[in-house]
C-alpha atoms as a PDB file:
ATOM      1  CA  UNK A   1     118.280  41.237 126.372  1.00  0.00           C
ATOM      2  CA  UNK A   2     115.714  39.309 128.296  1.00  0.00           C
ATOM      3  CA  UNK A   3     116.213  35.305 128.970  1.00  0.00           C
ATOM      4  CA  UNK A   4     112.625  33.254 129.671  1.00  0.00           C
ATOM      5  CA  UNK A   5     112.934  31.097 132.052  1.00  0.00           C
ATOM      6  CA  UNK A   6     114.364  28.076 129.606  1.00  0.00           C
ATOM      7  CA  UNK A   7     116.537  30.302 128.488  1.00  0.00           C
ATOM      8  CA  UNK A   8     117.713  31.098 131.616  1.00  0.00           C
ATOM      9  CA  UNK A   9     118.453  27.187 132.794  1.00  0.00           C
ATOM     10  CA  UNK A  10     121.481  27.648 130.359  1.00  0.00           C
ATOM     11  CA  UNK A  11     123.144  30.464 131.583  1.00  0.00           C
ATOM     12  CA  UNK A  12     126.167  29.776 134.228  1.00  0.00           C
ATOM     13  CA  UNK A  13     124.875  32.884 136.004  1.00  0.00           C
ATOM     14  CA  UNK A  14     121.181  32.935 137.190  1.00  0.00           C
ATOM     15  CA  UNK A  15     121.224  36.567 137.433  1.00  0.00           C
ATOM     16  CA  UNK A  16     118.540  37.145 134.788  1.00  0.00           C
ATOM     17  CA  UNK A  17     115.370  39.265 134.247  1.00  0.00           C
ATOM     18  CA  UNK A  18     112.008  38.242 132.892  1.00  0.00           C
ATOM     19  CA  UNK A  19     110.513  40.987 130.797  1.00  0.00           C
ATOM     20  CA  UNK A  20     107.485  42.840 132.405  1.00  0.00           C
ATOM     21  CA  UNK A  21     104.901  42.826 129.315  1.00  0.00           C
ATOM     22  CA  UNK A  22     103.120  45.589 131.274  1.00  0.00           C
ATOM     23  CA  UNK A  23     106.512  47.943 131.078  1.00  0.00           C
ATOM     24  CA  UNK A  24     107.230  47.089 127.888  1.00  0.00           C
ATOM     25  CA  UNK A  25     103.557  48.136 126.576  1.00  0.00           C
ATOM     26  CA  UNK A  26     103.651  51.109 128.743  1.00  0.00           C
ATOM     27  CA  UNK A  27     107.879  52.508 126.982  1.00  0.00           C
ATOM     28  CA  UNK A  28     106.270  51.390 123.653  1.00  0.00           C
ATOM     29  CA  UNK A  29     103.336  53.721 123.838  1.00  0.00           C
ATOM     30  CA  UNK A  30     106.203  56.573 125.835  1.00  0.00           C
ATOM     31  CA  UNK A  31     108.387  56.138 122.426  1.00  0.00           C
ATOM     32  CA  UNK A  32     104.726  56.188 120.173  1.00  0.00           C
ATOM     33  CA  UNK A  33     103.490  59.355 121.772  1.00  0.00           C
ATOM     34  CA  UNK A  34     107.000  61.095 121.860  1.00  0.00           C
ATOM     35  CA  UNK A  35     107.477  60.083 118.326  1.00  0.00           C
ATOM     36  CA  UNK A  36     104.218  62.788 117.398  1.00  0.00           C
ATOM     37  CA  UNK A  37     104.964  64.786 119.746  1.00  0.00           C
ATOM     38  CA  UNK A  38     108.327  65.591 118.441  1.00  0.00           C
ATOM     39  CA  UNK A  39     106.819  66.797 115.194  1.00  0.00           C
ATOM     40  CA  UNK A  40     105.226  69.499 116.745  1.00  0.00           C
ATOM     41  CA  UNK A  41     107.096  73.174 115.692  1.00  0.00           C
ATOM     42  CA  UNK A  42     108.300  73.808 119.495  1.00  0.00           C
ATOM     43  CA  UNK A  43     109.597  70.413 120.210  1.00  0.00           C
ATOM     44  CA  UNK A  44     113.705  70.432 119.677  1.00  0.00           C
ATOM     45  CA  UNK A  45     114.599  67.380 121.438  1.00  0.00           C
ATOM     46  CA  UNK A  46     113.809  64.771 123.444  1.00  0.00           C
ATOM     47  CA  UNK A  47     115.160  61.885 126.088  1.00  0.00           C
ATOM     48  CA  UNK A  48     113.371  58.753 126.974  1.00  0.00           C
ATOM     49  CA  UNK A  49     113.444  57.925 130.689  1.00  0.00           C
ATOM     50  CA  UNK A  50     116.292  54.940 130.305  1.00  0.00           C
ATOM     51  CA  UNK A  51     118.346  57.632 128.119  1.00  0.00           C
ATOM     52  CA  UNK A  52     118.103  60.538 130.798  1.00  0.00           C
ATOM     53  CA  UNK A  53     118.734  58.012 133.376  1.00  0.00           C
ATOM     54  CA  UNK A  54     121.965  57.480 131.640  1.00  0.00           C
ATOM     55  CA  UNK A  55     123.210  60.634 130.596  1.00  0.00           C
ATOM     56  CA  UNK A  56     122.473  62.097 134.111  1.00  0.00           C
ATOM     57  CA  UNK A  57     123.299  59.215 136.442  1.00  0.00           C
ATOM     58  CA  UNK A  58     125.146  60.898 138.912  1.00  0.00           C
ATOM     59  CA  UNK A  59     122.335  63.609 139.472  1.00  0.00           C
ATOM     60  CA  UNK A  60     119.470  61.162 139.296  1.00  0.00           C
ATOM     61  CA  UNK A  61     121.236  58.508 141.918  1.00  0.00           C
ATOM     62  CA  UNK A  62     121.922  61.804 144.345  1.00  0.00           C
ATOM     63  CA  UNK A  63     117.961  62.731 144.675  1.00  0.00           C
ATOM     64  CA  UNK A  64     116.558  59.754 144.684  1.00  0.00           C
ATOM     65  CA  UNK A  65     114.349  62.328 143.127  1.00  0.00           C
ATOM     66  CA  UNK A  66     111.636  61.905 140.119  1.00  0.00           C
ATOM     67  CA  UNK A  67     112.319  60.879 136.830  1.00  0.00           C
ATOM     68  CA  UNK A  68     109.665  61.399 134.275  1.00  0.00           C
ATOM     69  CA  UNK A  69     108.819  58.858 131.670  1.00  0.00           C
ATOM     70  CA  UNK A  70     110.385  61.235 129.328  1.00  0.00           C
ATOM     71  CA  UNK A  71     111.743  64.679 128.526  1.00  0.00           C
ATOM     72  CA  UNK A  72     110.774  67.287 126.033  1.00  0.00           C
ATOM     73  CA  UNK A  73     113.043  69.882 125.076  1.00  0.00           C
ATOM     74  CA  UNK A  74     110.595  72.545 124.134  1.00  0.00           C
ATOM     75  CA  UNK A  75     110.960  76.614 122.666  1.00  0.00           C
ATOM     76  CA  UNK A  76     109.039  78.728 124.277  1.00  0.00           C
ATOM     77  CA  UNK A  77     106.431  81.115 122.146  1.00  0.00           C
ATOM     78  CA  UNK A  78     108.849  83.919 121.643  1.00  0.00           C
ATOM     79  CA  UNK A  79     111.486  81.447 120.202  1.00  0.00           C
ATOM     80  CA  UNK A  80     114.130  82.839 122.825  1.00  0.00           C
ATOM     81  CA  UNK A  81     114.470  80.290 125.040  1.00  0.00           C
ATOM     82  CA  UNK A  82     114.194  76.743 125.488  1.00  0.00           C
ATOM     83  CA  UNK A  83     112.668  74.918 128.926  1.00  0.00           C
ATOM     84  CA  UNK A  84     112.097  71.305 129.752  1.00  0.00           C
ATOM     85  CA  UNK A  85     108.998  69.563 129.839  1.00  0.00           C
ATOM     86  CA  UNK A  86     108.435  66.152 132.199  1.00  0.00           C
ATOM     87  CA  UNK A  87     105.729  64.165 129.652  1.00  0.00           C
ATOM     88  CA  UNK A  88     104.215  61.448 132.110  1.00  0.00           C
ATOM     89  CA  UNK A  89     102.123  58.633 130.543  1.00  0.00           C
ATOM     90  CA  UNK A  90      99.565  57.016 133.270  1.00  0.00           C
ATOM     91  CA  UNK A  91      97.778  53.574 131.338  1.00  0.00           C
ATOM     92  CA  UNK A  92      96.376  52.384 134.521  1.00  0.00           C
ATOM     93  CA  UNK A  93      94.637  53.701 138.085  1.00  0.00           C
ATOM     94  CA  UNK A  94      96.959  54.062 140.594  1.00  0.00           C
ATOM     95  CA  UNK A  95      96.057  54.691 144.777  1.00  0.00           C
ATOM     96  CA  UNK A  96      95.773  57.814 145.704  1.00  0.00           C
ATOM     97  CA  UNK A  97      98.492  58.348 148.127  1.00  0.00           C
ATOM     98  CA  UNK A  98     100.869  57.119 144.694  1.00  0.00           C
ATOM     99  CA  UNK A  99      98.918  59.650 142.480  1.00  0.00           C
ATOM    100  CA  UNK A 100      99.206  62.240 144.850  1.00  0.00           C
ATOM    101  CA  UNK A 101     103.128  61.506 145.852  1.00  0.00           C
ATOM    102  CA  UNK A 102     104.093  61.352 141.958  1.00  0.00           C
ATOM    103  CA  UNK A 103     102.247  64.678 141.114  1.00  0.00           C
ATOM    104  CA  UNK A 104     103.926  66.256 144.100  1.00  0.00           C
ATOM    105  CA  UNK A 105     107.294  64.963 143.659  1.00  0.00           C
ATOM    106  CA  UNK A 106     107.040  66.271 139.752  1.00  0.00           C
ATOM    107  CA  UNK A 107     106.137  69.957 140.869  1.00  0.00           C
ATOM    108  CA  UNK A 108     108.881  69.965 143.474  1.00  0.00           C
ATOM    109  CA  UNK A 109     111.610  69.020 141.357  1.00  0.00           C
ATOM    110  CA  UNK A 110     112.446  72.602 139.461  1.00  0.00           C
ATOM    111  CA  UNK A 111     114.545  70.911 136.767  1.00  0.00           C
ATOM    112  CA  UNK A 112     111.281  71.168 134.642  1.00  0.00           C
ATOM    113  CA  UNK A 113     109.118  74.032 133.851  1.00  0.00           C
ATOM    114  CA  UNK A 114     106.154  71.947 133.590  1.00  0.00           C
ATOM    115  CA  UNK A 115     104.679  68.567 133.372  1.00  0.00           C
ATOM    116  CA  UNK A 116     102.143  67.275 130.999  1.00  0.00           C
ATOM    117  CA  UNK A 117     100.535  64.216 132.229  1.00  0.00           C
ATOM    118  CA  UNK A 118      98.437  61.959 129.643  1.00  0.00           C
ATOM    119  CA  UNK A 119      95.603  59.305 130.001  1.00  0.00           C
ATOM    120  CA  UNK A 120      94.078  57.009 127.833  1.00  0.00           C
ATOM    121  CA  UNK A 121      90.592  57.136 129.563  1.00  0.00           C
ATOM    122  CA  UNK A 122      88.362  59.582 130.903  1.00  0.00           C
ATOM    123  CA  UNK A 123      88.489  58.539 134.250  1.00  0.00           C
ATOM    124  CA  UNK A 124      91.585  58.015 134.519  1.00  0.00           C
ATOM    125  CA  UNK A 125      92.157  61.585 133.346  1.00  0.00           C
ATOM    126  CA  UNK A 126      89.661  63.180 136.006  1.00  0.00           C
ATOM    127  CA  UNK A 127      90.729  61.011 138.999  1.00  0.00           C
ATOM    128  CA  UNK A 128      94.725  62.645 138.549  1.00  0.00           C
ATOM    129  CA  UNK A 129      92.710  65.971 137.493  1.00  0.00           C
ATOM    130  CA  UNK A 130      91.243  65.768 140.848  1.00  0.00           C
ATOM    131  CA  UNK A 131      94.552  65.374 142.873  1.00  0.00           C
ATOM    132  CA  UNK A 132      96.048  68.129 140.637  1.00  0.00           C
ATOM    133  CA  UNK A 133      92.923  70.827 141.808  1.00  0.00           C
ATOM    134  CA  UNK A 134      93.168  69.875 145.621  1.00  0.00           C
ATOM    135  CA  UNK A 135      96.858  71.218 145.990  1.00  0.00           C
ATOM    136  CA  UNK A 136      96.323  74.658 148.176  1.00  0.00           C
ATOM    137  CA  UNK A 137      98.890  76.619 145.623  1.00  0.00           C
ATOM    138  CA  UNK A 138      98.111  77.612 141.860  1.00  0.00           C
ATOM    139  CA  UNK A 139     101.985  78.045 141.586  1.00  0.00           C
ATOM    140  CA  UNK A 140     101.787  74.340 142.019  1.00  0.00           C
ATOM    141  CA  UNK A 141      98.730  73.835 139.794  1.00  0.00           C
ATOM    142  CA  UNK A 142     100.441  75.624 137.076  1.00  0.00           C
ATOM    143  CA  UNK A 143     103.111  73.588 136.855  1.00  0.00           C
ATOM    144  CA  UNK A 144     101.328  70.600 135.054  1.00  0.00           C
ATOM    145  CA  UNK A 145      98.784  69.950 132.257  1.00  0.00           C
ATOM    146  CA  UNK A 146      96.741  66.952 131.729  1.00  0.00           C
ATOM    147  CA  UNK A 147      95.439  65.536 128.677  1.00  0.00           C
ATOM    148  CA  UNK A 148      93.266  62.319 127.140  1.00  0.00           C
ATOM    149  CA  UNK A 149      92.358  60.370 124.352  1.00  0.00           C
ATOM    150  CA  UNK A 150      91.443  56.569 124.083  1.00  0.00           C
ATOM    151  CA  UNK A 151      94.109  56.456 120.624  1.00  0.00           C
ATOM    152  CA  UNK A 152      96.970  56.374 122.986  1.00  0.00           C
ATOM    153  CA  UNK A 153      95.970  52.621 123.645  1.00  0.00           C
ATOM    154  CA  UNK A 154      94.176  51.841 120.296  1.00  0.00           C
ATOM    155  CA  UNK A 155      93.924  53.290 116.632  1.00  0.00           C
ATOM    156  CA  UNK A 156      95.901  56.525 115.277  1.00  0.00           C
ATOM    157  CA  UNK A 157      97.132  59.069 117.150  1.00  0.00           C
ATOM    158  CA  UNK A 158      96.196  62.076 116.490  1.00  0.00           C
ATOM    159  CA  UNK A 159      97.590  64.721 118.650  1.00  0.00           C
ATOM    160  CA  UNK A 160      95.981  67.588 117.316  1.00  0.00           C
ATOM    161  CA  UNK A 161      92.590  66.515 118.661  1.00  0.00           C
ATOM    162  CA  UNK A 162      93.791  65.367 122.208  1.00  0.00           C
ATOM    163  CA  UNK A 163      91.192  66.823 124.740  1.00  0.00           C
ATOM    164  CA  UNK A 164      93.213  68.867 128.057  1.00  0.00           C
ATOM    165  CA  UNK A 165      93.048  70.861 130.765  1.00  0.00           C
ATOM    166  CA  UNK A 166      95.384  73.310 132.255  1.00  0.00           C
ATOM    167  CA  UNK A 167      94.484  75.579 135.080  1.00  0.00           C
ATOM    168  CA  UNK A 168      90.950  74.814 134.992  1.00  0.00           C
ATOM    169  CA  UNK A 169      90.650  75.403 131.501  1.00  0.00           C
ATOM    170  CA  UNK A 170      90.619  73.774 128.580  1.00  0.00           C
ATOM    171  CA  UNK A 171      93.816  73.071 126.550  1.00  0.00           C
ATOM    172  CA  UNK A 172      95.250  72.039 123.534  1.00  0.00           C
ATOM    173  CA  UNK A 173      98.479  71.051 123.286  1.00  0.00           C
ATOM    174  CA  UNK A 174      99.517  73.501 120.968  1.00  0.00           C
ATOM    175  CA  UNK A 175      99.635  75.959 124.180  1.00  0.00           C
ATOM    176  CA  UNK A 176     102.456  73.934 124.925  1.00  0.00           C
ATOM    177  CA  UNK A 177     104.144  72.830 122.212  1.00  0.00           C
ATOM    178  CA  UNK A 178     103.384  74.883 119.004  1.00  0.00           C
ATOM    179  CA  UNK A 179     101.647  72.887 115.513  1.00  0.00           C
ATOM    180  CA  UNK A 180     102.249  70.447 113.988  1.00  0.00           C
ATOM    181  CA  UNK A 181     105.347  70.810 111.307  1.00  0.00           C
ATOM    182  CA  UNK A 182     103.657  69.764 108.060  1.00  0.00           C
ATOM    183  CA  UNK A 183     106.669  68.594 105.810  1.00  0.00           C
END
């Protein structure tokens, strides 16, 4: 629970945090685009950032390491096996010293299989595309998809239609994730 700062004037402990609109706009579109995502046929399960932060406390607090916004629990094609996806969401431009850190800290971390990283703009989309294609090591490369539509930030999402790339080439999410479960 947040307190405003009136709010806050009654409490006997000033310990209190103002809400971030920005963060709260950016886990409302996570929980939006997880929400479709999870109705695709692959998709098994999923944690939010705040709930794997939880659930894994001791492991997160030991690395230091990254924490994507949230995780997928995906079946591969065959149906054998399951593997983790990272699912970043990027709404605005970062530098590039923090794109590049957060894409390399992602591929590093071997707790997931692979990362898929989405945009609401264009630009956005080809500046973090860019980073991605400069690393020396396809290994690397392989390890994340990127993907972007303006309906992340406005109107319906429709994740059938999202525009990617992965490896150079274009994707569809599908690749990833399997179709949509009609019910």
């Amino acid at each position: 629970m947040y307190a405003t700062e009136l709010g806050a004037n009654h409490l006997s402990d000033k310990t209190y945090f103002l809400p971030n609109l920005n963060s709260i706009f950016h886990d409302t579109k996570v929980s939006d685009l997880v929400g479709e995502l999870s109705k695709m046929d692959r998709v098994i399960d999923f944690e939010l950032e705040h709930e794997y932060r939880n659930t894994r406390r001791d492991d997160y607090h030991s690395r230091g390491s990254y924490i994507p916004d949230a995780v997928l629990k995906v079946m591969d094609a065959k149906g054998k096996s399951s593997m983790d996806i990272g699912l970043e969401l990027e709404l605005t431009q970062k530098s590039e010293k923090r794109i590049s850190t957060k894409i390399k800290k992602g591929l590093i971390d071997n707790r997931y299989d692979l990362i898929l990283y989405f945009f609401p703009s264009e630009a956005l989309y080809k500046k973090y595309l860019t980073n991605l294609n400069s690393l020396p090591s396809k290994e690397a490369r392989a390890k994340c998809a990127m993907f972007w539509t303006p309906d992340l930030i406005v109107g319906e999402l429709n994740i059938e239609s999202i525009l990617g790339s992965y490896l150079g080439r274009p994707a569809l999410l599908s690749q990833f994730l399997g179709n949509i479960r009609h019910e």
